[in-house]
PDB file of N, CA and C in Angstrom:
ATOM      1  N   UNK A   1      -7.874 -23.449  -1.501  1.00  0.00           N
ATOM      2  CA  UNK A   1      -6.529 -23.221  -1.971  1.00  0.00           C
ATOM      3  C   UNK A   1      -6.274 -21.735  -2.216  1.00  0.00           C
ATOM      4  N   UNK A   2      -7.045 -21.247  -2.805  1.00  0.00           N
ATOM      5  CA  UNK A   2      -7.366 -19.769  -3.260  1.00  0.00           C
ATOM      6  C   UNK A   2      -7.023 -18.851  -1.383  1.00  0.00           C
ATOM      7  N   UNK A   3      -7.257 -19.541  -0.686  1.00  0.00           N
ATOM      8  CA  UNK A   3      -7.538 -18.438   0.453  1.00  0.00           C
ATOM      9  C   UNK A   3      -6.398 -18.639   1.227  1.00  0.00           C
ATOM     10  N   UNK A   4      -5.930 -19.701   0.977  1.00  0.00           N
ATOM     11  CA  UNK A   4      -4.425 -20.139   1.659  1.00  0.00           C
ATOM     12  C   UNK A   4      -3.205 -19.033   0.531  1.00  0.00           C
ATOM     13  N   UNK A   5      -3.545 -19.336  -0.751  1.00  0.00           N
ATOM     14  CA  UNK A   5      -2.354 -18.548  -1.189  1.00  0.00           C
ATOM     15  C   UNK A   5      -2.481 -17.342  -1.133  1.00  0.00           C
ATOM     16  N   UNK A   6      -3.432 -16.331  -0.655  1.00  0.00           N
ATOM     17  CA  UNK A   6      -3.918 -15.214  -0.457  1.00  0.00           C
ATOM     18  C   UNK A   6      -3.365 -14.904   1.041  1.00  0.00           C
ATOM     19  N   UNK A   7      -2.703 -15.678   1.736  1.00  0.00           N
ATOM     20  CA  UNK A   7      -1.845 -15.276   2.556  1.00  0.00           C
ATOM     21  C   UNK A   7      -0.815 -14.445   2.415  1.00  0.00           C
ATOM     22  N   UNK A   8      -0.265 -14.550   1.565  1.00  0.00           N
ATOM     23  CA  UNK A   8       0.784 -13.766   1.106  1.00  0.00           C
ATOM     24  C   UNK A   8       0.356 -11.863   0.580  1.00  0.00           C
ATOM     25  N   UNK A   9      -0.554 -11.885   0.287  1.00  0.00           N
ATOM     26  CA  UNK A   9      -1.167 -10.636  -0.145  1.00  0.00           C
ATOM     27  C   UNK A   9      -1.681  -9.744   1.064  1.00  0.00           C
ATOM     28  N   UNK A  10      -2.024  -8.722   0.499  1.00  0.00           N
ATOM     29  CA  UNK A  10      -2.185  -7.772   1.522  1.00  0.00           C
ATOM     30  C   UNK A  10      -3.360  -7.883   2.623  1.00  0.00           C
ATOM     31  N   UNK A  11      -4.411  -8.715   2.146  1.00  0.00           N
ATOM     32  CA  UNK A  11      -6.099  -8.980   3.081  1.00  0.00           C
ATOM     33  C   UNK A  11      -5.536 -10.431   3.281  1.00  0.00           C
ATOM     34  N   UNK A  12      -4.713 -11.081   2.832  1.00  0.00           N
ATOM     35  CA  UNK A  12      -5.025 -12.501   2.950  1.00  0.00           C
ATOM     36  C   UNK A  12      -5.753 -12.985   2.665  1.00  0.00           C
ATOM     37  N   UNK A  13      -6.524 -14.314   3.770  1.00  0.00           N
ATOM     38  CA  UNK A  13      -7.761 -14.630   3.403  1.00  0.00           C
ATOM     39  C   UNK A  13      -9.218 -14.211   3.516  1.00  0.00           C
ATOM     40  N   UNK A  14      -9.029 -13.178   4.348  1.00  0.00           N
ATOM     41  CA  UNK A  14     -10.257 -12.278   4.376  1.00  0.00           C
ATOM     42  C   UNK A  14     -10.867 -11.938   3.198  1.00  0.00           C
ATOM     43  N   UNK A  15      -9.928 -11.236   2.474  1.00  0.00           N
ATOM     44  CA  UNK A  15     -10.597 -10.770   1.005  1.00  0.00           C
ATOM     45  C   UNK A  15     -10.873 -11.726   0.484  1.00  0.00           C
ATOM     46  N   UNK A  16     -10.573 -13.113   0.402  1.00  0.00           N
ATOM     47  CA  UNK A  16     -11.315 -14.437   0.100  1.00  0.00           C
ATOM     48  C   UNK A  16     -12.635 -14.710   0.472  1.00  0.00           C
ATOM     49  N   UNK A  17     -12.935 -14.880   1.655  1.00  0.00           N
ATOM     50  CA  UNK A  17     -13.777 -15.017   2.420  1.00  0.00           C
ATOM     51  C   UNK A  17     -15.003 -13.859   2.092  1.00  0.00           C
ATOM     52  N   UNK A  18     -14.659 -12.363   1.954  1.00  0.00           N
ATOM     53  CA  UNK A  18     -15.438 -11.516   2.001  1.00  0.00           C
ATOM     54  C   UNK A  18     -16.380 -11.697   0.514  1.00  0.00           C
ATOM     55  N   UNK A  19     -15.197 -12.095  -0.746  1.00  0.00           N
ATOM     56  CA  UNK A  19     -16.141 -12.305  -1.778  1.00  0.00           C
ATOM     57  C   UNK A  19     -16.629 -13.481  -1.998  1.00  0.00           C
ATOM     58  N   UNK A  20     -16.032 -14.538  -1.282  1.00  0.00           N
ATOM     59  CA  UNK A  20     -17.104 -15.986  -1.516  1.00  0.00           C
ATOM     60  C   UNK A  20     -18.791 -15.381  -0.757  1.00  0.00           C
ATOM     61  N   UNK A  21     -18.901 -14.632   0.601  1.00  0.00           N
ATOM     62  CA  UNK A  21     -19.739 -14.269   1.415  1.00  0.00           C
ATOM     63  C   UNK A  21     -20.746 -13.679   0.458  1.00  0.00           C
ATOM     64  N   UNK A  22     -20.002 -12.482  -0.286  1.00  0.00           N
ATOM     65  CA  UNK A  22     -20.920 -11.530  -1.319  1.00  0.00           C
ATOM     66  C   UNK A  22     -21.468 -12.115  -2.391  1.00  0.00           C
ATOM     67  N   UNK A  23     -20.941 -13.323  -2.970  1.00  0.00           N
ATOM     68  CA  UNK A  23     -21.095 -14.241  -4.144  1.00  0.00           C
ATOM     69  C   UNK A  23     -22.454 -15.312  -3.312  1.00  0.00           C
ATOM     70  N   UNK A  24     -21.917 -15.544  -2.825  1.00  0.00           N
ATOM     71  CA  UNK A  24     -23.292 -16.506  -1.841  1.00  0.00           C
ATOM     72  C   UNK A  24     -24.568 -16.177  -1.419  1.00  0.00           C
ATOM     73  N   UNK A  25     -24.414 -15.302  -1.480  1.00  0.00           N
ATOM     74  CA  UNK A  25     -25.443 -14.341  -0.841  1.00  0.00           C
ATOM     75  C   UNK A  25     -25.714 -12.947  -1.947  1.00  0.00           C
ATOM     76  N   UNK A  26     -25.750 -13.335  -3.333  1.00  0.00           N
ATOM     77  CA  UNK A  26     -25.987 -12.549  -4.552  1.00  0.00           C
ATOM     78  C   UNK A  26     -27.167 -11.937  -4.472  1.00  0.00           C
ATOM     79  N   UNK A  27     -27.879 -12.630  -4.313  1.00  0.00           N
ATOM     80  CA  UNK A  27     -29.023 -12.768  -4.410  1.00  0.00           C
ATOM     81  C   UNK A  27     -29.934 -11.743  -3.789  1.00  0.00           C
ATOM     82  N   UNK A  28     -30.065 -11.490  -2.478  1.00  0.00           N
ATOM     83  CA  UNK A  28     -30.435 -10.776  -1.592  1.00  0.00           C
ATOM     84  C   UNK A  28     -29.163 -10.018  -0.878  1.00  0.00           C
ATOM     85  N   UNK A  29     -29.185  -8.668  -0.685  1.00  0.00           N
ATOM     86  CA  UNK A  29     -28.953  -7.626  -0.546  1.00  0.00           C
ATOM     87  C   UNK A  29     -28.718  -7.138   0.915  1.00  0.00           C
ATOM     88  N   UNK A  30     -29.791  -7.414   1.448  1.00  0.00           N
ATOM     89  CA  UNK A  30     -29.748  -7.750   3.043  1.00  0.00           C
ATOM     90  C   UNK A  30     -28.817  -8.581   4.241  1.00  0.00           C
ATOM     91  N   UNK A  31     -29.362 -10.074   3.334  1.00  0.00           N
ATOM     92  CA  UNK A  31     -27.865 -11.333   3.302  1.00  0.00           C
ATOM     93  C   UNK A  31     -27.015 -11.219   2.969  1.00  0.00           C
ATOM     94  N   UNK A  32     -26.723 -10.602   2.815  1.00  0.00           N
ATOM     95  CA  UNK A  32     -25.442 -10.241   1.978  1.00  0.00           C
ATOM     96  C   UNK A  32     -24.234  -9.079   2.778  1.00  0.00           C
ATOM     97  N   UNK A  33     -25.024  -8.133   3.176  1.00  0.00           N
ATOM     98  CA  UNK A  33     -24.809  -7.587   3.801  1.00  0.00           C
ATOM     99  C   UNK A  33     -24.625  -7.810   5.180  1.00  0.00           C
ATOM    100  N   UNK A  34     -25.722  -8.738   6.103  1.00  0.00           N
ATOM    101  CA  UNK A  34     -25.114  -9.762   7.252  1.00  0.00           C
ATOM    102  C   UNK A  34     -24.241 -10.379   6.880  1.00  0.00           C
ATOM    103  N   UNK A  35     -23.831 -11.303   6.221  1.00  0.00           N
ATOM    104  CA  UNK A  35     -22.916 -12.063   6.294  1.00  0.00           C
ATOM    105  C   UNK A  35     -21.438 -11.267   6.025  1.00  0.00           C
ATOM    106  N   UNK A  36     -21.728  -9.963   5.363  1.00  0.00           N
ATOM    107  CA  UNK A  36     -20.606  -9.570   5.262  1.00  0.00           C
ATOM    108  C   UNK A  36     -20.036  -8.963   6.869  1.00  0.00           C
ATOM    109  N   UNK A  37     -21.049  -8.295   7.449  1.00  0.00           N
ATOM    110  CA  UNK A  37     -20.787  -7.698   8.899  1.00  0.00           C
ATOM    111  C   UNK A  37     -20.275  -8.510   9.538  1.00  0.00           C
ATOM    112  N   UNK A  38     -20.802  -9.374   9.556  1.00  0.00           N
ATOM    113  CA  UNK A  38     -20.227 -11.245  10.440  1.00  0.00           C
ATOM    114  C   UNK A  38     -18.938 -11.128  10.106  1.00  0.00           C
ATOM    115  N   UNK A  39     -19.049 -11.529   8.982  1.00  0.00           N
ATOM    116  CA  UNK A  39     -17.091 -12.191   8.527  1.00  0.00           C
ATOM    117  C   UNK A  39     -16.459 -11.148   9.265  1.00  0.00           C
ATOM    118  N   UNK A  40     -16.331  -9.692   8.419  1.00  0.00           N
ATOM    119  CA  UNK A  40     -15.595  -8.650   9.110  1.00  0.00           C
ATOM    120  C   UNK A  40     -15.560  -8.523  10.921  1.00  0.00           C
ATOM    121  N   UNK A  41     -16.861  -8.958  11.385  1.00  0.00           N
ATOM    122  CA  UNK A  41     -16.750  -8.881  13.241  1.00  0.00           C
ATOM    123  C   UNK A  41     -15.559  -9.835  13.803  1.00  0.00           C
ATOM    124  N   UNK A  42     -15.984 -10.943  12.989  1.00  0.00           N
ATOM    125  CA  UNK A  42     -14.964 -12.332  13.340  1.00  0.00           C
ATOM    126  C   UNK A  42     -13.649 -12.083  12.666  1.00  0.00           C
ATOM    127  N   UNK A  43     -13.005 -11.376  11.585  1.00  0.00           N
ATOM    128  CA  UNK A  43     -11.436 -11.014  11.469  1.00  0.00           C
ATOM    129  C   UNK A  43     -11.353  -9.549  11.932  1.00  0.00           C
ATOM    130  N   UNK A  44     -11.956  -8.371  12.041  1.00  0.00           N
ATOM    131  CA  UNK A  44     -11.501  -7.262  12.939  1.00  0.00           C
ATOM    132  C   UNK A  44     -12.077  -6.777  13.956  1.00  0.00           C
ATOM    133  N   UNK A  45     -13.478  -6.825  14.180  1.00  0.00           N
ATOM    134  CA  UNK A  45     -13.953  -6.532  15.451  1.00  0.00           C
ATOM    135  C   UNK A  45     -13.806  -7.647  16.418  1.00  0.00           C
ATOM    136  N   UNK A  46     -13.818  -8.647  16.514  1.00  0.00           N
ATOM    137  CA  UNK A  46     -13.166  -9.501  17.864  1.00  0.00           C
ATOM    138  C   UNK A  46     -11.845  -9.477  18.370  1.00  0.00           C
ATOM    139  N   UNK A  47     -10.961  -9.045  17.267  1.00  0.00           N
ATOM    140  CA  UNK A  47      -9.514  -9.437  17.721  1.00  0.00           C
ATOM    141  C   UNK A  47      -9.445  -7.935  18.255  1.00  0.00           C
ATOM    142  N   UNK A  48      -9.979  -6.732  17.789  1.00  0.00           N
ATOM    143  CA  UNK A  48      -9.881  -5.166  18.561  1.00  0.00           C
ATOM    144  C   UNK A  48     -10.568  -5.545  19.292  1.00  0.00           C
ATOM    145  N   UNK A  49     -11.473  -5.762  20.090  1.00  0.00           N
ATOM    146  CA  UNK A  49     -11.995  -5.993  21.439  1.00  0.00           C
ATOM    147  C   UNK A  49     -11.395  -6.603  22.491  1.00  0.00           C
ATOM    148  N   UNK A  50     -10.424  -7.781  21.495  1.00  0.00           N
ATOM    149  CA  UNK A  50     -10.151  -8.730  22.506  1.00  0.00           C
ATOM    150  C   UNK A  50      -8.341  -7.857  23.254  1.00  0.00           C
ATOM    151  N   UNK A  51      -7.796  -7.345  22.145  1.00  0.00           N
ATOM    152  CA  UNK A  51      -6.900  -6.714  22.428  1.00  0.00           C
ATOM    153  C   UNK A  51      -6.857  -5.381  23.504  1.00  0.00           C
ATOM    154  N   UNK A  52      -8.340  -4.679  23.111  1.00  0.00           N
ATOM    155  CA  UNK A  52      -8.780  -3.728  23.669  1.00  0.00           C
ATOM    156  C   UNK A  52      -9.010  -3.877  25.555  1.00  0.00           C
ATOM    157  N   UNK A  53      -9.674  -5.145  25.625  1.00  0.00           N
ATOM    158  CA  UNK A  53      -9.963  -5.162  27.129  1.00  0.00           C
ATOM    159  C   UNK A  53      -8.168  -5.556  27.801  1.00  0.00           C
ATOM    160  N   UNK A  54      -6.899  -5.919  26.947  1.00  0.00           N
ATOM    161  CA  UNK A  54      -6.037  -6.930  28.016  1.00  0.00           C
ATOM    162  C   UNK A  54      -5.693  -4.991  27.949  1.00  0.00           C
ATOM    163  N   UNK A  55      -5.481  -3.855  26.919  1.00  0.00           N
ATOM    164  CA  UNK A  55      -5.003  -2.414  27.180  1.00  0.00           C
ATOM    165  C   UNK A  55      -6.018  -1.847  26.326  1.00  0.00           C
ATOM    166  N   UNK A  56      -6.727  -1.356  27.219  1.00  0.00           N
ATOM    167  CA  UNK A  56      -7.510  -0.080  26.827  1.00  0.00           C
ATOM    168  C   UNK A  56      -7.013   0.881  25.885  1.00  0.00           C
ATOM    169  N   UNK A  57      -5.684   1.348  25.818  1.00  0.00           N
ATOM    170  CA  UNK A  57      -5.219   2.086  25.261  1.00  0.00           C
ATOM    171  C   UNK A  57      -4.538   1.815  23.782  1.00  0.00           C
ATOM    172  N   UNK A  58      -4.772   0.833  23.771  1.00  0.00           N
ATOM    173  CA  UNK A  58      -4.263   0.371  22.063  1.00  0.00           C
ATOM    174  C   UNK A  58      -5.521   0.660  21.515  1.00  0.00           C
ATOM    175  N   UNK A  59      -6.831   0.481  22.261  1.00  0.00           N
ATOM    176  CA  UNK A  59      -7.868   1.002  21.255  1.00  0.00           C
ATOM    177  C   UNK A  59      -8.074   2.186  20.265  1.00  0.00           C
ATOM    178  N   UNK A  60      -7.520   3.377  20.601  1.00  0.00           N
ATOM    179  CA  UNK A  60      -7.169   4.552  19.625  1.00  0.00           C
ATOM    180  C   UNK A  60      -6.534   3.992  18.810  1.00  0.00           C
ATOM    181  N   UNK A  61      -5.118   3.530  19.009  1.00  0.00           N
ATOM    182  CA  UNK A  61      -4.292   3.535  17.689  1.00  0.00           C
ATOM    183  C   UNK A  61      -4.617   2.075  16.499  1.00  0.00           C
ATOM    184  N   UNK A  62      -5.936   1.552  17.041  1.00  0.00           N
ATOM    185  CA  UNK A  62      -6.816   0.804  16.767  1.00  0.00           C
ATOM    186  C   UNK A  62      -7.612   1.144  16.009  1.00  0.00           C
ATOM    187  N   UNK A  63      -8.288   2.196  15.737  1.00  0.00           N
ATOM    188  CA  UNK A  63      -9.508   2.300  15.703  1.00  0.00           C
ATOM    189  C   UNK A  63     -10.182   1.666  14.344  1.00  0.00           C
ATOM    190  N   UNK A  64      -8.718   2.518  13.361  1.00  0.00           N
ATOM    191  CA  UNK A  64      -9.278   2.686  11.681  1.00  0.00           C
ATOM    192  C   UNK A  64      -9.523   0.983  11.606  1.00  0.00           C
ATOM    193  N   UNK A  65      -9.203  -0.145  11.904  1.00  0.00           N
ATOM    194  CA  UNK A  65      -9.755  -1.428  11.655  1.00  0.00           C
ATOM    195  C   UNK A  65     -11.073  -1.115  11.502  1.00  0.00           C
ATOM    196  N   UNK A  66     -11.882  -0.272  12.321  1.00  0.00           N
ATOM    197  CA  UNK A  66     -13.756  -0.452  12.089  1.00  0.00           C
ATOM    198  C   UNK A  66     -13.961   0.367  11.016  1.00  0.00           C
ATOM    199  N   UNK A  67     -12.946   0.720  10.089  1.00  0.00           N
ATOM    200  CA  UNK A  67     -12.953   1.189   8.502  1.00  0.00           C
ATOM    201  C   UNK A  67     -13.428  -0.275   7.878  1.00  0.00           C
ATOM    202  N   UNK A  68     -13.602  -1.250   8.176  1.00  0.00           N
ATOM    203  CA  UNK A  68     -14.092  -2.332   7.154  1.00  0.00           C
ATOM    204  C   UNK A  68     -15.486  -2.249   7.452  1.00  0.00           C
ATOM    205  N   UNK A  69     -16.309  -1.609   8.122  1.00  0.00           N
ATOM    206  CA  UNK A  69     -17.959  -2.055   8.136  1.00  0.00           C
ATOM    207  C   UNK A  69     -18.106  -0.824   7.400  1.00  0.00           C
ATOM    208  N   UNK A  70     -16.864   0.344   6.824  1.00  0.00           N
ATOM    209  CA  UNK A  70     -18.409   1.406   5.652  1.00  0.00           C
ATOM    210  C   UNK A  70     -18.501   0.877   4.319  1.00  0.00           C
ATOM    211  N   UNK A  71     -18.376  -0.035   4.121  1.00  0.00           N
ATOM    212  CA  UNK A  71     -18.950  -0.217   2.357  1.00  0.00           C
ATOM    213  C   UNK A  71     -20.551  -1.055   2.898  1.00  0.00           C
ATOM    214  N   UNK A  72     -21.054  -1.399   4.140  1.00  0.00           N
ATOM    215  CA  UNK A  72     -22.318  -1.382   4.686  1.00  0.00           C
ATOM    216  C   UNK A  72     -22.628  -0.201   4.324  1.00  0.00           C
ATOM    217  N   UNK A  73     -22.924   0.659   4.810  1.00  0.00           N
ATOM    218  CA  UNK A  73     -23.913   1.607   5.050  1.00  0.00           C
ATOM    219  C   UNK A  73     -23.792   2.266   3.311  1.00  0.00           C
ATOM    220  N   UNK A  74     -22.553   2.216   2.287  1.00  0.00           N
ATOM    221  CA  UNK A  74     -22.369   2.593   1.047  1.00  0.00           C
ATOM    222  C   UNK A  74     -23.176   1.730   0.303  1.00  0.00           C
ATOM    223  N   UNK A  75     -23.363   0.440   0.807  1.00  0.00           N
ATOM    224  CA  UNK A  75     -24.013  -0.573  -0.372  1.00  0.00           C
ATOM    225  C   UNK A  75     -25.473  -0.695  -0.136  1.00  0.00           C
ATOM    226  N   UNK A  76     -25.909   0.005   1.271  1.00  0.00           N
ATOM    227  CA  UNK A  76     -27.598   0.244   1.566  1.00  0.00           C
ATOM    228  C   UNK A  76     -28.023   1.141   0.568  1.00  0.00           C
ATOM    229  N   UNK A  77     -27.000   2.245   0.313  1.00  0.00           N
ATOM    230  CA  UNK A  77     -27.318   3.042  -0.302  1.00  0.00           C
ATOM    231  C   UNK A  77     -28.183   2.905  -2.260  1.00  0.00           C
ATOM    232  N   UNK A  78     -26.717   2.051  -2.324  1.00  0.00           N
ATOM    233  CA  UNK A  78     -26.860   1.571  -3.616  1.00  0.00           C
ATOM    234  C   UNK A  78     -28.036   1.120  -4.226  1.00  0.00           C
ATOM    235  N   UNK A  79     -28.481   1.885  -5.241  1.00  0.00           N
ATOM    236  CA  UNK A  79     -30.015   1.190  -5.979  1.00  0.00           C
ATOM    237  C   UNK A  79     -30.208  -0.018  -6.847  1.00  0.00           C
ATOM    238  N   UNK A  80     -29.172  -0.552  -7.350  1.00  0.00           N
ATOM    239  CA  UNK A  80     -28.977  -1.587  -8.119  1.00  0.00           C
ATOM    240  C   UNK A  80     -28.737  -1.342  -9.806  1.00  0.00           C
ATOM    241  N   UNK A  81     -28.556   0.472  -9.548  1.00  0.00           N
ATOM    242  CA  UNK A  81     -28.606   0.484 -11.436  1.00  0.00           C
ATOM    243  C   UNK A  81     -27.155   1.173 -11.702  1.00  0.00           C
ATOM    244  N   UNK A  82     -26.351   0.591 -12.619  1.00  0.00           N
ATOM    245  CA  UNK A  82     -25.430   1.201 -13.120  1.00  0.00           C
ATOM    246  C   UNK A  82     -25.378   2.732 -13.328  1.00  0.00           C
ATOM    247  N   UNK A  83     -24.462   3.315 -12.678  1.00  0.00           N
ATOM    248  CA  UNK A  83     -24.163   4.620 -12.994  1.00  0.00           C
ATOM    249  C   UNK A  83     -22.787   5.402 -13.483  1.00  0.00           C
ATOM    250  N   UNK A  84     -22.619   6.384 -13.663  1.00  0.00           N
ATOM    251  CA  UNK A  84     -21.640   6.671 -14.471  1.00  0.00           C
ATOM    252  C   UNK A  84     -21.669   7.270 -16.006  1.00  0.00           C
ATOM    253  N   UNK A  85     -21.233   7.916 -16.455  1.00  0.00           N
ATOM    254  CA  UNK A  85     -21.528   7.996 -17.967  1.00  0.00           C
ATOM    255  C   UNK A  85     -20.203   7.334 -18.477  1.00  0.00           C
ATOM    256  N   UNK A  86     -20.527   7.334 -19.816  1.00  0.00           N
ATOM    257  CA  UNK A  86     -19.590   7.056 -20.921  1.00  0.00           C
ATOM    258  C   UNK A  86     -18.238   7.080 -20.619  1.00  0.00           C
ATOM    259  N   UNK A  87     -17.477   7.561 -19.742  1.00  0.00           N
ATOM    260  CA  UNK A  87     -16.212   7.800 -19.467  1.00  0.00           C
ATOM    261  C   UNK A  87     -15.985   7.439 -18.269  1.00  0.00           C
ATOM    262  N   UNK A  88     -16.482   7.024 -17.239  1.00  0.00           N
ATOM    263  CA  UNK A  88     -16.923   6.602 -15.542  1.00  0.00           C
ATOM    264  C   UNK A  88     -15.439   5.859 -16.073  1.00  0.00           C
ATOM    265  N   UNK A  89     -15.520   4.696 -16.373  1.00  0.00           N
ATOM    266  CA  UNK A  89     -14.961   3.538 -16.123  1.00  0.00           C
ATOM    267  C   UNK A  89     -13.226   4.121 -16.520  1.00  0.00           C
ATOM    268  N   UNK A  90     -13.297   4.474 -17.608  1.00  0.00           N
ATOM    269  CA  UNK A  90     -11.344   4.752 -17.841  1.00  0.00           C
ATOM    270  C   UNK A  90     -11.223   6.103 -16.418  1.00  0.00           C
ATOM    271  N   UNK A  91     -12.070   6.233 -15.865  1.00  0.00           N
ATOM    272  CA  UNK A  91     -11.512   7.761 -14.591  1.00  0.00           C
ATOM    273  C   UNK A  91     -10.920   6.400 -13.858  1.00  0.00           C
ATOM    274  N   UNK A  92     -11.871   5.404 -13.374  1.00  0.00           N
ATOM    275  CA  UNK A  92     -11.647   4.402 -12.500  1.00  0.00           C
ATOM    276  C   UNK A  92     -10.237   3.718 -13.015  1.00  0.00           C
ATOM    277  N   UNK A  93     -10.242   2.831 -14.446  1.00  0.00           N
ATOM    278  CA  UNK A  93      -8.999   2.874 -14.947  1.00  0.00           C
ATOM    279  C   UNK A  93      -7.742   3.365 -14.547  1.00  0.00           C
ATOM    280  N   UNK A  94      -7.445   4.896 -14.579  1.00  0.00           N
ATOM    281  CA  UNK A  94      -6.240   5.422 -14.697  1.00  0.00           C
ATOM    282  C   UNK A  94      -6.171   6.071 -12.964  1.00  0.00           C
ATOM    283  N   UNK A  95      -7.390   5.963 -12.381  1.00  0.00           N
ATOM    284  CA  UNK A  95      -7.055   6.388 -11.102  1.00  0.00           C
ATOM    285  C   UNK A  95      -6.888   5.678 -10.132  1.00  0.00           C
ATOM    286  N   UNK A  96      -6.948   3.831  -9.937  1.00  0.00           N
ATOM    287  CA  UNK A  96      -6.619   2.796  -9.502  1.00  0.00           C
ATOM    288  C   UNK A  96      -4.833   2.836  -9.492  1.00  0.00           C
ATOM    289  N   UNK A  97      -4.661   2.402 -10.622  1.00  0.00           N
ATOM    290  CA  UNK A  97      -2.850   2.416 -10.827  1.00  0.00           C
ATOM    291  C   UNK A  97      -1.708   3.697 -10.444  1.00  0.00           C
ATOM    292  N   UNK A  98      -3.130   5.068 -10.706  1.00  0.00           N
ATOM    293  CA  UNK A  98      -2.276   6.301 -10.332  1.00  0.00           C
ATOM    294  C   UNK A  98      -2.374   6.298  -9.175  1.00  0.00           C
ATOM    295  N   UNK A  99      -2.983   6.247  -8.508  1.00  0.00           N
ATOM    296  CA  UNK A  99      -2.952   6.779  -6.903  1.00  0.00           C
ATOM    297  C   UNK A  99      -1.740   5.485  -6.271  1.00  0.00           C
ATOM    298  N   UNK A 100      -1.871   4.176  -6.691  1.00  0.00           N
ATOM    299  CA  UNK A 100      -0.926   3.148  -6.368  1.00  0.00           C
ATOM    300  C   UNK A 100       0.706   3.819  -6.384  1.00  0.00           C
ATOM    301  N   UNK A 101       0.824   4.031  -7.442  1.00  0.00           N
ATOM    302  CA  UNK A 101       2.025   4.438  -8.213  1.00  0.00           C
ATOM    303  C   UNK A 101       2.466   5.497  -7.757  1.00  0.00           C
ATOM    304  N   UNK A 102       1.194   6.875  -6.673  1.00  0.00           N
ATOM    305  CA  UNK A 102       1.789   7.922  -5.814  1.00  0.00           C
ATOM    306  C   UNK A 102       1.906   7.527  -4.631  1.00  0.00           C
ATOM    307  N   UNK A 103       1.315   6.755  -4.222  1.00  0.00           N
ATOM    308  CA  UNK A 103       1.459   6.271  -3.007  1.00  0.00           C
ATOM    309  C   UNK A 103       2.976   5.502  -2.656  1.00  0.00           C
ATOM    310  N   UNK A 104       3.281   4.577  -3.586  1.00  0.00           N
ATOM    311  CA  UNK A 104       4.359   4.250  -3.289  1.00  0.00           C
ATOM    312  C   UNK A 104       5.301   4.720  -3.505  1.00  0.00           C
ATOM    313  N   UNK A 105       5.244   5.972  -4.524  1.00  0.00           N
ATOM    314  CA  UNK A 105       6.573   7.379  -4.464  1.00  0.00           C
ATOM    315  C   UNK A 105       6.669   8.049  -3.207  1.00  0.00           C
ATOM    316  N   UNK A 106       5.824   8.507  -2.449  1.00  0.00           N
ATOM    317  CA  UNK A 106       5.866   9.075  -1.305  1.00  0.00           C
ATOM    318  C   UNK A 106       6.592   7.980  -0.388  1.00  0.00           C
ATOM    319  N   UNK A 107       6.373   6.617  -0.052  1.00  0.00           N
ATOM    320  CA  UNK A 107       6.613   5.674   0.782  1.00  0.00           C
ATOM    321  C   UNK A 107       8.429   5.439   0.698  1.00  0.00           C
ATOM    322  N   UNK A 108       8.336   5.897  -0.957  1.00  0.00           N
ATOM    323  CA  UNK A 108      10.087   5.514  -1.297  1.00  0.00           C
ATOM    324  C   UNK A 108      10.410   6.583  -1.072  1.00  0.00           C
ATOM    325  N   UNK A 109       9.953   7.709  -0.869  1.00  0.00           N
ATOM    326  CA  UNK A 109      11.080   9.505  -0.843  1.00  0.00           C
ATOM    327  C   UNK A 109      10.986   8.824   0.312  1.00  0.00           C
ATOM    328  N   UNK A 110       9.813   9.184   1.169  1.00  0.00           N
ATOM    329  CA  UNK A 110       9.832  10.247   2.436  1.00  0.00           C
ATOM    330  C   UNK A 110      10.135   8.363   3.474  1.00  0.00           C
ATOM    331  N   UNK A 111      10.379   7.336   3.424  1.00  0.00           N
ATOM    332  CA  UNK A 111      10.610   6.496   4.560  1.00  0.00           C
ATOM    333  C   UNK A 111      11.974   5.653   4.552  1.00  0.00           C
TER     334      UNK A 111
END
């Protein structure tokens, strides 16, 4: 139900899918990480391929879709220990909603 009403939102059901995948696969780090590559191949790398071979040339204005496989190579990275000091979390806080809130000022001047 959750992934059907997530239609309406901006990932849909992908972003459903991506955290049931990460939740399932808690455990191990590795698995986790396949299954996430999977999901993402099967909602953006098949449909850019498949689009790609009927025009070659939509592939450029294509590309940024293979922006969903870097939080791979970011989460290899990751050691498993909380970081940040004392204040990490309100930067994250006030810079989530701010950057939202500039983003969509620019979208309302300038379109």
């Amino acid at each position: 139900m959750i992934a059907y009403a997530a239609q309406k939102c901006d990932w849909g059901a992908e972003a459903v899918i991506y955290t049931v995948v990460f939740d399932l696969a808690r455990e191990n780090k590795k698995t986790q990480l396949i299954a996430y590559s999977d999901a993402a191949a099967v909602f953006k790398l098949l449909p850019l391929i498949k689009i790609t071979l009927r025009d070659p040339s939509i592939f450029a204005s294509n590309f940024y879709v293979l922006g969903v496989f870097l939080p791979v190579p970011l989460l290899l990275l990751y050691n498993g220990e909380k970081g940040g000091g004392k204040y990490t979390k309100w930067v994250f806080y006030v810079f989530y909603p701010l950057h939202l809130l500039l983003l969509g000022y620019v979208n309302w001047k300038y379109s």
